[in-house]
Protein backbone atom coordinates (compact mmCIF):
# COMPACT_ATOMS: atom_id res chain seq x y z
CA UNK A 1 -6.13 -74.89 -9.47
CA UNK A 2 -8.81 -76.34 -11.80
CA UNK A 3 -8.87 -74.50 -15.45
CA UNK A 4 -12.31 -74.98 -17.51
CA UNK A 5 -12.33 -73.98 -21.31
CA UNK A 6 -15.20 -72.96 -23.33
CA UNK A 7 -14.41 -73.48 -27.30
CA UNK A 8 -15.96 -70.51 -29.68
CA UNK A 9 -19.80 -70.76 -31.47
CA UNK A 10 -18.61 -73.10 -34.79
CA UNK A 11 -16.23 -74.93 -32.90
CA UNK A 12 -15.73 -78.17 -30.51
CA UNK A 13 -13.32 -79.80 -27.84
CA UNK A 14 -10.72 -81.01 -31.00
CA UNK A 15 -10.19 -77.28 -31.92
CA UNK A 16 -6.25 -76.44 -32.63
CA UNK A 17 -6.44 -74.03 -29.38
CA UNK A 18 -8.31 -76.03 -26.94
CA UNK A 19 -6.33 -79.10 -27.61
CA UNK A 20 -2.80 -77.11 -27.46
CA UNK A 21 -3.73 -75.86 -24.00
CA UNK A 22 -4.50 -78.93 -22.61
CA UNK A 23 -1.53 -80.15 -23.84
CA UNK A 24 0.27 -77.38 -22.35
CA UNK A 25 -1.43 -77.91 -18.76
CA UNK A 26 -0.67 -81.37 -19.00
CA UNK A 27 2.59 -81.24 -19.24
CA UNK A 28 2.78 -78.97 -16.10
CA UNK A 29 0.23 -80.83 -13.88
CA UNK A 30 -2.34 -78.56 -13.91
CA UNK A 31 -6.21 -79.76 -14.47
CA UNK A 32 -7.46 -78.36 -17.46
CA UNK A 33 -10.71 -79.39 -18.73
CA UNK A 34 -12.83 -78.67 -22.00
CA UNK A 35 -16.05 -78.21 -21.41
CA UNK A 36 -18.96 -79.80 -23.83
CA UNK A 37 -21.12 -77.36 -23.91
CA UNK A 38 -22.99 -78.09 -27.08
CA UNK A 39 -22.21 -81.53 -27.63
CA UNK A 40 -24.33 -82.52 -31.06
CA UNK A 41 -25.74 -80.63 -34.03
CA UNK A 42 -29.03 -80.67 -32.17
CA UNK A 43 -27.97 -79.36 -29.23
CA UNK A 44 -26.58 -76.41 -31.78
CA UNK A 45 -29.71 -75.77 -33.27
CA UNK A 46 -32.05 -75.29 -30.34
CA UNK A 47 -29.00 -73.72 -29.16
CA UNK A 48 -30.22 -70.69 -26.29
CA UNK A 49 -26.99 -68.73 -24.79
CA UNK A 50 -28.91 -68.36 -21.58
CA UNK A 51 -29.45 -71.77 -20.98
CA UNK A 52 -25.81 -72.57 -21.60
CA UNK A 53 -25.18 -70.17 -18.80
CA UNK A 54 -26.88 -72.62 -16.41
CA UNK A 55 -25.30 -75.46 -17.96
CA UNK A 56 -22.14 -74.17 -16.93
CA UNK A 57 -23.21 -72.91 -13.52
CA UNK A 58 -24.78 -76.60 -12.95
CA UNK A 59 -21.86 -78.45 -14.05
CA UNK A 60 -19.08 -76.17 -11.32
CA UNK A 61 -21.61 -76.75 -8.79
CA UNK A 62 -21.70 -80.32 -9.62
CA UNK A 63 -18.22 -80.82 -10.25
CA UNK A 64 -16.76 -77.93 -8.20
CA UNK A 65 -18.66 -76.71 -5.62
CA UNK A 66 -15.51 -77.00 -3.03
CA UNK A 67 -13.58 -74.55 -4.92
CA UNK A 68 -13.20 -71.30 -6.96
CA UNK A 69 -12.35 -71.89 -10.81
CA UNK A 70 -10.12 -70.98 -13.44
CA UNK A 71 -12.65 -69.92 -16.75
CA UNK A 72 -10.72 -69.39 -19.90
CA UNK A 73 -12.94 -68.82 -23.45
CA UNK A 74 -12.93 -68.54 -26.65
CA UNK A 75 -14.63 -65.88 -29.16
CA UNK A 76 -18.22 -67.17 -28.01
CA UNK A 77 -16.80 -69.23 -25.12
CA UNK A 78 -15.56 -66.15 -24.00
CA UNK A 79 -19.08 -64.36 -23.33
CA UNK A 80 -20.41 -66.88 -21.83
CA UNK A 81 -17.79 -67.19 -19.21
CA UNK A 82 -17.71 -63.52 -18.59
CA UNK A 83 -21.78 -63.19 -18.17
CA UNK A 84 -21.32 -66.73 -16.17
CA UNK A 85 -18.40 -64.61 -14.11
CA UNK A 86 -20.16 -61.67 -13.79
CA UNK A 87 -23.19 -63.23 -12.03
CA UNK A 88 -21.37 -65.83 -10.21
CA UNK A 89 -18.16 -64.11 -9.45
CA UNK A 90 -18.06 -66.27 -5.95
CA UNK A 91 -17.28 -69.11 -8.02
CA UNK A 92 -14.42 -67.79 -10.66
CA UNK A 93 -11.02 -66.81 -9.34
CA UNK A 94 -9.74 -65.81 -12.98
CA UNK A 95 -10.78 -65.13 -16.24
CA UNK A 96 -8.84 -65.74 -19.26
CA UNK A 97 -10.89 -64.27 -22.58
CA UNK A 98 -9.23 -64.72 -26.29
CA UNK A 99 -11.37 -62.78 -28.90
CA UNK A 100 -14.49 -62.66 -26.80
CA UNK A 101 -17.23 -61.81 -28.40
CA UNK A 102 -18.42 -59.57 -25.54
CA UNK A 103 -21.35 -57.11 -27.52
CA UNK A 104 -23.02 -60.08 -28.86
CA UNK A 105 -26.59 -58.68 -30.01
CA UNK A 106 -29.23 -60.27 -32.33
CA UNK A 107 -28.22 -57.89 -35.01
CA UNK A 108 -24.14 -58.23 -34.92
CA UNK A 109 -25.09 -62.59 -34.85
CA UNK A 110 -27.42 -61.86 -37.92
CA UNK A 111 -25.01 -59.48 -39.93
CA UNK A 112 -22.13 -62.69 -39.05
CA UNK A 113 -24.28 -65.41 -39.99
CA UNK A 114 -24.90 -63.76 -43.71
CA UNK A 115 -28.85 -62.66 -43.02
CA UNK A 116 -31.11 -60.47 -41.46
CA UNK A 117 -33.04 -60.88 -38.07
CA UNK A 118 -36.88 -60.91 -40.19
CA UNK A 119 -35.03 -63.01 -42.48
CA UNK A 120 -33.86 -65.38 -39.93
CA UNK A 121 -37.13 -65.13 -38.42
CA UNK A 122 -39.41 -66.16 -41.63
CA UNK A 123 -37.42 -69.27 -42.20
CA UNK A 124 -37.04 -70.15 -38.79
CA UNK A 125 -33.73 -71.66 -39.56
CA UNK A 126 -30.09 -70.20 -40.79
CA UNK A 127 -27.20 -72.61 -41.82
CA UNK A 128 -23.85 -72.22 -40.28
CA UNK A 129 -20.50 -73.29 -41.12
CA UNK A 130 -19.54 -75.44 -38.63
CA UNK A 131 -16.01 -76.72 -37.80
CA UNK A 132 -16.81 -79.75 -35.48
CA UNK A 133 -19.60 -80.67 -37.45
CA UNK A 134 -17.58 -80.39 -41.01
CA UNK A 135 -20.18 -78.97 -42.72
CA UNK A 136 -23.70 -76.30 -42.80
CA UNK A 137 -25.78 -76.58 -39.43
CA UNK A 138 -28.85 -74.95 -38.99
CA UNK A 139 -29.29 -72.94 -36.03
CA UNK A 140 -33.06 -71.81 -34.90
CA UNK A 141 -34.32 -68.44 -34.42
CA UNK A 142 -35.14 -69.24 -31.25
CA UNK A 143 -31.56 -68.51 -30.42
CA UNK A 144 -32.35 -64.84 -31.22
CA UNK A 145 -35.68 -65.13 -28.96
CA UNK A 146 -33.40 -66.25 -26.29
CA UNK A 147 -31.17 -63.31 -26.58
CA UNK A 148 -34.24 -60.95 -26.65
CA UNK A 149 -35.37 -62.26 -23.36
CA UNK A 150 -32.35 -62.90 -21.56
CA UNK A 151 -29.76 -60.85 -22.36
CA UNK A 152 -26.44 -61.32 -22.01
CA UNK A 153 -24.34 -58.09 -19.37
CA UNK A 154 -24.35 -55.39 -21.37
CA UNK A 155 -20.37 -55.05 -21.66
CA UNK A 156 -18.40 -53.44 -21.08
CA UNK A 157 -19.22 -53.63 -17.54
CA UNK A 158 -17.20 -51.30 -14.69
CA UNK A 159 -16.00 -52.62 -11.91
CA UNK A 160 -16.04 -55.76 -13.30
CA UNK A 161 -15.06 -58.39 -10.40
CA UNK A 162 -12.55 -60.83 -11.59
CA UNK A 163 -9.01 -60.56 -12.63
CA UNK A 164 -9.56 -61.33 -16.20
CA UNK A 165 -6.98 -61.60 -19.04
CA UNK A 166 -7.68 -60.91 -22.75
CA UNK A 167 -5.91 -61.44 -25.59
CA UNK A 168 -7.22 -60.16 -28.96
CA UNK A 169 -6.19 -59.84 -32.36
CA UNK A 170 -5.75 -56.15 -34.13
CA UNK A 171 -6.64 -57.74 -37.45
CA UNK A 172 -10.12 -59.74 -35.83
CA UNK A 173 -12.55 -59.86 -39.21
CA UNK A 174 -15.02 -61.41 -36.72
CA UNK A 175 -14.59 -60.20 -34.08
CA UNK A 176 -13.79 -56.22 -33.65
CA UNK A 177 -10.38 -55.93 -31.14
CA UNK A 178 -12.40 -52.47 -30.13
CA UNK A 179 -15.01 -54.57 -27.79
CA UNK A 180 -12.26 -55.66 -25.66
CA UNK A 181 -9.99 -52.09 -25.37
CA UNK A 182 -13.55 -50.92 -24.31
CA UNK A 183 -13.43 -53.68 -21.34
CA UNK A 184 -10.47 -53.11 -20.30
CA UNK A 185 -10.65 -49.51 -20.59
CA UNK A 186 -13.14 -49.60 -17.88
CA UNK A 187 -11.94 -52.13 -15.60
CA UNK A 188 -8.84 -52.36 -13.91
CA UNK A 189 -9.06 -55.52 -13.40
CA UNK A 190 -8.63 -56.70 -16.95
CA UNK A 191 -5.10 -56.89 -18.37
CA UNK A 192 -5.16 -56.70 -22.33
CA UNK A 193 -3.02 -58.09 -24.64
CA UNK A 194 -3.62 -56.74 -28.71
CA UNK A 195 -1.76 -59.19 -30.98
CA UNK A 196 -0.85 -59.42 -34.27
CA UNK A 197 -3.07 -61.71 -35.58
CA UNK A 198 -6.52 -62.07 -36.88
CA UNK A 199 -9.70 -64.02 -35.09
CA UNK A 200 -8.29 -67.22 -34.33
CA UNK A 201 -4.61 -66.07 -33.45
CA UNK A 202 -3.57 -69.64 -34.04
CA UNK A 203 -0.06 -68.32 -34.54
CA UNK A 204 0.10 -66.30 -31.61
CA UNK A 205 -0.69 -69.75 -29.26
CA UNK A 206 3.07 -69.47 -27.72
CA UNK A 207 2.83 -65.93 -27.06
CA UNK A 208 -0.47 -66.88 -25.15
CA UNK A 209 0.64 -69.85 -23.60
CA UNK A 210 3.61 -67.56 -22.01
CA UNK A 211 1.11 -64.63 -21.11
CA UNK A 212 -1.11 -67.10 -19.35
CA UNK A 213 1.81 -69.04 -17.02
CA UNK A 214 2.47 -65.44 -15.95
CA UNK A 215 -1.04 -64.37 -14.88
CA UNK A 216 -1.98 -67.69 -13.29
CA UNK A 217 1.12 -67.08 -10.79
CA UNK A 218 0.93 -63.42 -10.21
């Protein structure tokens, strides 16, 4: 069993949940590893979800070619290792999803980032608050071109292939919990769990943790 995590858009490898579940998996023997995938603040600017789509697929195929994998994401991590599941589902034996932000179009990114798409486009650049970064890093518009040109599965998808697990938040300000009852409401496949919590649910981690001992067994 190898388990590869994807942190969320503003966040990085140190994050409170990434570093509790490799904690967690490390105590039990189980490989767990954190993928990089945007390593510096210029990697996050010229930042194109597609291409990070192919990072990932090169770096199983690289690393992991001899067996099926374990995804597990967060927020933005999640989408990407959903659209990397649903187009490579011969290489994922689970999913695990927390918050994913599945519907992720150029205007929801916009309305979270504080502008507007022409606005965004005019300056080129928009600042973000980033956590891994401590402090504002632009992010291009070409991230937006990217998303116009190669969009992400339109979720949610039926017959989705992979037994997936999602845990959400009722209370997600970032987030809306209504994206992933959608998913699961069309895929039997995907086992929800709505907590009581908001986007990050760093209080439910336990809950999680217990949740995700059960699936990877079953």
């Amino acid at each position: 069993m190898q388990i590869i995590y994807l942190y969320g858009f503003a966040s990085g490898p140190l994050s409170e949940k990434a570093q509790f579940f490799k904690h967690k998996f490390d105590l039990i023997g189980t490989p767990f590893r954190i993928f990089d995938y945007i390593p510096s603040s210029k990697n996050f600017h010229l930042m194109r979800p597609s291409q990070l789509v192919i990072n990932l697929h090169d770096f199983i195929n690289m690393e992991y070619s001899d067996q099926k994998i374990i995804l597990c994401g967060s927020s933005f991590g999640g989408l990407i290792v959903a659209w990397y599941a649903s187009t490579h589902p011969e290489y994922v034996e689970k999913l695990i999803l927390i918050a994913p932000a599945l519907h992720f179009t150029t205007e929801y990114i916009a309305e979270t980032l504080g502008t507007t798409l022409s606005q965004w486009k005019n300056e080129s650049d928009v600042l973000v608050d980033h956590y891994r970064f401590n402090g504002k890093i632009p992010i291009n518009y070409s991230f937006i071109q990217d998303l116009c040109d190669n969009p992400p599965p339109k979720f949610p998808l039926k017959n989705f292939p992979i037994s997936t697990l999602v845990f959400h938040g009722k209370n997600d300000e970032v987030v809306p919990v209504r994206w992933s009852i959608d998913f699961a409401l069309e895929n039997q496949k995907v086992n929800l769990n709505v907590l009581a919590g908001d986007h990050q649910l760093l209080d439910q981690k336990k809950t999680m943790w217990n949740s995700i001992q059960s699936f990877l067994t079953n």
